[in-house]
Protein backbone atom coordinates (compact mmCIF):
# COMPACT_ATOMS: atom_id res chain seq x y z
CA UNK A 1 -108.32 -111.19 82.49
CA UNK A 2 -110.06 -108.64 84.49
CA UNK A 3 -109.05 -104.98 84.81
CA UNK A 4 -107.66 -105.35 87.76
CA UNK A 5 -104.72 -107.91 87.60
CA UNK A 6 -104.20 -107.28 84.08
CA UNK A 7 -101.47 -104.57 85.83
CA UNK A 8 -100.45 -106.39 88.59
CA UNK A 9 -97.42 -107.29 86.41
CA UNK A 10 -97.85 -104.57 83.96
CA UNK A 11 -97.93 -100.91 83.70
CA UNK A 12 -97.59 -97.71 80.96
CA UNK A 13 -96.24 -94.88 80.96
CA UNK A 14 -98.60 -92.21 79.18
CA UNK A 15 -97.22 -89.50 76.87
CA UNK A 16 -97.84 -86.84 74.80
CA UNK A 17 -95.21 -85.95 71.51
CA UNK A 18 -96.06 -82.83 69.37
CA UNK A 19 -95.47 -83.75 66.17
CA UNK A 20 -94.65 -80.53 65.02
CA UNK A 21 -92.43 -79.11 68.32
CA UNK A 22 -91.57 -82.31 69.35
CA UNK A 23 -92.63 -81.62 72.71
CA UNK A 24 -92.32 -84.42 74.98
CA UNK A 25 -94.71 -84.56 78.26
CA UNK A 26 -95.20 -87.21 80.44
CA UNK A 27 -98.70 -87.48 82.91
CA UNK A 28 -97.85 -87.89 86.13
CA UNK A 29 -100.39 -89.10 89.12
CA UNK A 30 -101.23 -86.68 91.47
CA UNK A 31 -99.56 -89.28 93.87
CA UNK A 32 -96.57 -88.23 91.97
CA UNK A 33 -95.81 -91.13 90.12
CA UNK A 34 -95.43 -91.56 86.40
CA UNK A 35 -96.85 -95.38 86.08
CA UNK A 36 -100.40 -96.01 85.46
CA UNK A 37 -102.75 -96.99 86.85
CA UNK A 38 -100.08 -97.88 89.84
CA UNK A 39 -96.55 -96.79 91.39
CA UNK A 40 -93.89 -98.91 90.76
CA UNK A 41 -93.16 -101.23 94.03
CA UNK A 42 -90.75 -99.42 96.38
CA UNK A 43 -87.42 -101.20 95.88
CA UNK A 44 -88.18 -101.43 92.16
CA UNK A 45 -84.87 -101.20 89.69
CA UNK A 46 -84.69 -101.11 86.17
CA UNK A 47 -83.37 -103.90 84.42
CA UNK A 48 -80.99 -103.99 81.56
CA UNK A 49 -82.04 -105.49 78.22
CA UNK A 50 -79.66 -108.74 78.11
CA UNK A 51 -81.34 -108.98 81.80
CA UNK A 52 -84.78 -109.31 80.77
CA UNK A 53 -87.23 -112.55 81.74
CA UNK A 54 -88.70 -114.67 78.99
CA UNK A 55 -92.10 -113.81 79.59
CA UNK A 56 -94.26 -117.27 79.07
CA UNK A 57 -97.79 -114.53 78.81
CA UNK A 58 -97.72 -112.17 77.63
CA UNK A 59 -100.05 -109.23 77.50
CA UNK A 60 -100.70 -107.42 74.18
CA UNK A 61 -99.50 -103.72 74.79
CA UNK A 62 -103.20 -102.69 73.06
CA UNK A 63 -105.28 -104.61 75.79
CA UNK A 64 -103.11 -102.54 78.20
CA UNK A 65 -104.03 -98.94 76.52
CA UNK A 66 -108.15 -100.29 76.13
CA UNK A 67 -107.75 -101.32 80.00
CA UNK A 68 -106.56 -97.49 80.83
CA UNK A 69 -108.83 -95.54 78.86
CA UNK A 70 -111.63 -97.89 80.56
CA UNK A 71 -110.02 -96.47 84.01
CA UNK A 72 -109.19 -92.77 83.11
CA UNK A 73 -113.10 -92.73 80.59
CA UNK A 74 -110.88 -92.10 77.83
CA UNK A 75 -112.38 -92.31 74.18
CA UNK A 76 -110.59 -94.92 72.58
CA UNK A 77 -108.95 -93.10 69.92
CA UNK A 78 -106.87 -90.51 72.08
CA UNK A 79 -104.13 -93.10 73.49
CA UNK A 80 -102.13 -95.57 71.32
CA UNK A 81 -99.67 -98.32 71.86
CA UNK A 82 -95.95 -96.79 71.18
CA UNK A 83 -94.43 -99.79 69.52
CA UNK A 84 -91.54 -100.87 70.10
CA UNK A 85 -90.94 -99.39 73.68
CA UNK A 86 -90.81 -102.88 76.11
CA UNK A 87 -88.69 -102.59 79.45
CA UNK A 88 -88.68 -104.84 82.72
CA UNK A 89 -88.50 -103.32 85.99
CA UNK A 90 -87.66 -105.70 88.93
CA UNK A 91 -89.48 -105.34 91.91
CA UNK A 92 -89.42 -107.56 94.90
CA UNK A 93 -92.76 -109.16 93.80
CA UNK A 94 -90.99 -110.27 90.30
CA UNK A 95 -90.90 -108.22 87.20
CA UNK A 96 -93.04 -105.76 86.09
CA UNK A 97 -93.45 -104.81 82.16
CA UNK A 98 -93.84 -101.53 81.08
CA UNK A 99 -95.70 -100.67 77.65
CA UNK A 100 -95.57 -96.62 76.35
CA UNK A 101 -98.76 -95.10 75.42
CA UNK A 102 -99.04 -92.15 73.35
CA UNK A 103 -101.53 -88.84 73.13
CA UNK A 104 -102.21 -89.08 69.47
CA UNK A 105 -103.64 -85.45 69.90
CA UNK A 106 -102.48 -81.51 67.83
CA UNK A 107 -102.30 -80.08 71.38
CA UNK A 108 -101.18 -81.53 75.07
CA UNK A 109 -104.65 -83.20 76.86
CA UNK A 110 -103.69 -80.94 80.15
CA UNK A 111 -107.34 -79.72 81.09
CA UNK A 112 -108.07 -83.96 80.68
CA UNK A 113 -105.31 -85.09 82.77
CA UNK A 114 -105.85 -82.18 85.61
CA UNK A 115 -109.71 -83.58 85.00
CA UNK A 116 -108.26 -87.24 85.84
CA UNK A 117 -106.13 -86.30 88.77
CA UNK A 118 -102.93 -86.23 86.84
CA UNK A 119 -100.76 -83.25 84.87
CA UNK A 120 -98.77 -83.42 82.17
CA UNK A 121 -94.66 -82.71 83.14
CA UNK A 122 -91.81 -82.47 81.08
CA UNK A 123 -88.83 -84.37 81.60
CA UNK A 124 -86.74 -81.31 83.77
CA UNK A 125 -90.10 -81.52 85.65
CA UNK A 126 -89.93 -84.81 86.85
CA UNK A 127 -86.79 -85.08 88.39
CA UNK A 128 -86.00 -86.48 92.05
CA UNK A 129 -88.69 -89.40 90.87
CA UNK A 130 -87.22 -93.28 92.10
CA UNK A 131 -84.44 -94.22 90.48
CA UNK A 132 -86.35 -96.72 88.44
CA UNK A 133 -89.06 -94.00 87.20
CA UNK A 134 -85.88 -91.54 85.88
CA UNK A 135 -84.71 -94.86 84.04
CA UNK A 136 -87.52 -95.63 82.59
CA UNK A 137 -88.25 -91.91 81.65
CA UNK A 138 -84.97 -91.82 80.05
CA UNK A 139 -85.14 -95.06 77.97
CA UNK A 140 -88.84 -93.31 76.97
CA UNK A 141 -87.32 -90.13 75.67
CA UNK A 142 -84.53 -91.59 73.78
CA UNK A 143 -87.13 -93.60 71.93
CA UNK A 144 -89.51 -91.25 71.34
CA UNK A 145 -86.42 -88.72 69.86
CA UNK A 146 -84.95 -91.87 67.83
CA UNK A 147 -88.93 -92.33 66.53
């Protein structure tokens, strides 16, 4: 699978958890939008759990992570697979998986992200996002706090 389409029905959300403060930040494009390496569709909603498609392929979250940090020149120890963090989003092209990443850094990667075109935001930060970004934001946070 090349680079390319191996997001056309996937994306991640990147984030960075201080161990210590358990300060949550989430990188945001410059375009604004907290999915990488694309926006979600316009039109996109999130779906609920008991809604979610049997995915026949599927797409190991890792692959997904190896694929970014080939398109932001990460090193490939910085950005990890959360486990356990799987939601749909329904778009009008069909559903969309998105994966978690984490920062597995001491400090916040914020001279890196400005470096890539992105900043890191907390959650107050972010709001007025699509409603399906603020959902999936919110199922993120309450994961990474129940972690």
């Amino acid at each position: 699978m090349s680079l390319n389409n191996v997001f056309n029905n996937h994306r991640l959300l990147l984030l960075y958890k201080g161990d210590i403060s358990a300060l949550t930040l989430f990188a945001q494009h410059s375009n604004g939008s907290i999915c990488f390496p694309e926006p979600l569709p316009l039109l996109s909603s999130a779906l609920e759990p008991e809604e979610f498609e049997e995915s026949k392929v599927s797409v190991h979250p890792s692959m997904l992570v190896n694929a970014m940090n080939q398109l932001l020149q990460l090193d490939n120890d910085l950005l990890h697979a959360e486990p356990g963090f799987y939601e749909q989003i329904d778009t009008p092209g069909g559903v969309i998986t998105v994966y978690m990443a984490r920062f597995k850094l001491l400090d916040p990667p914020h001279k890196l992200m400005q470096s890539r075109d992105c900043k890191l935001r907390t959650l107050p930060e972010l709001r007025g996002r699509p409603p399906a970004e603020m959902e999936l934001l919110r199922r993120a946070y309450v994961k990474m706090m129940e972690g």
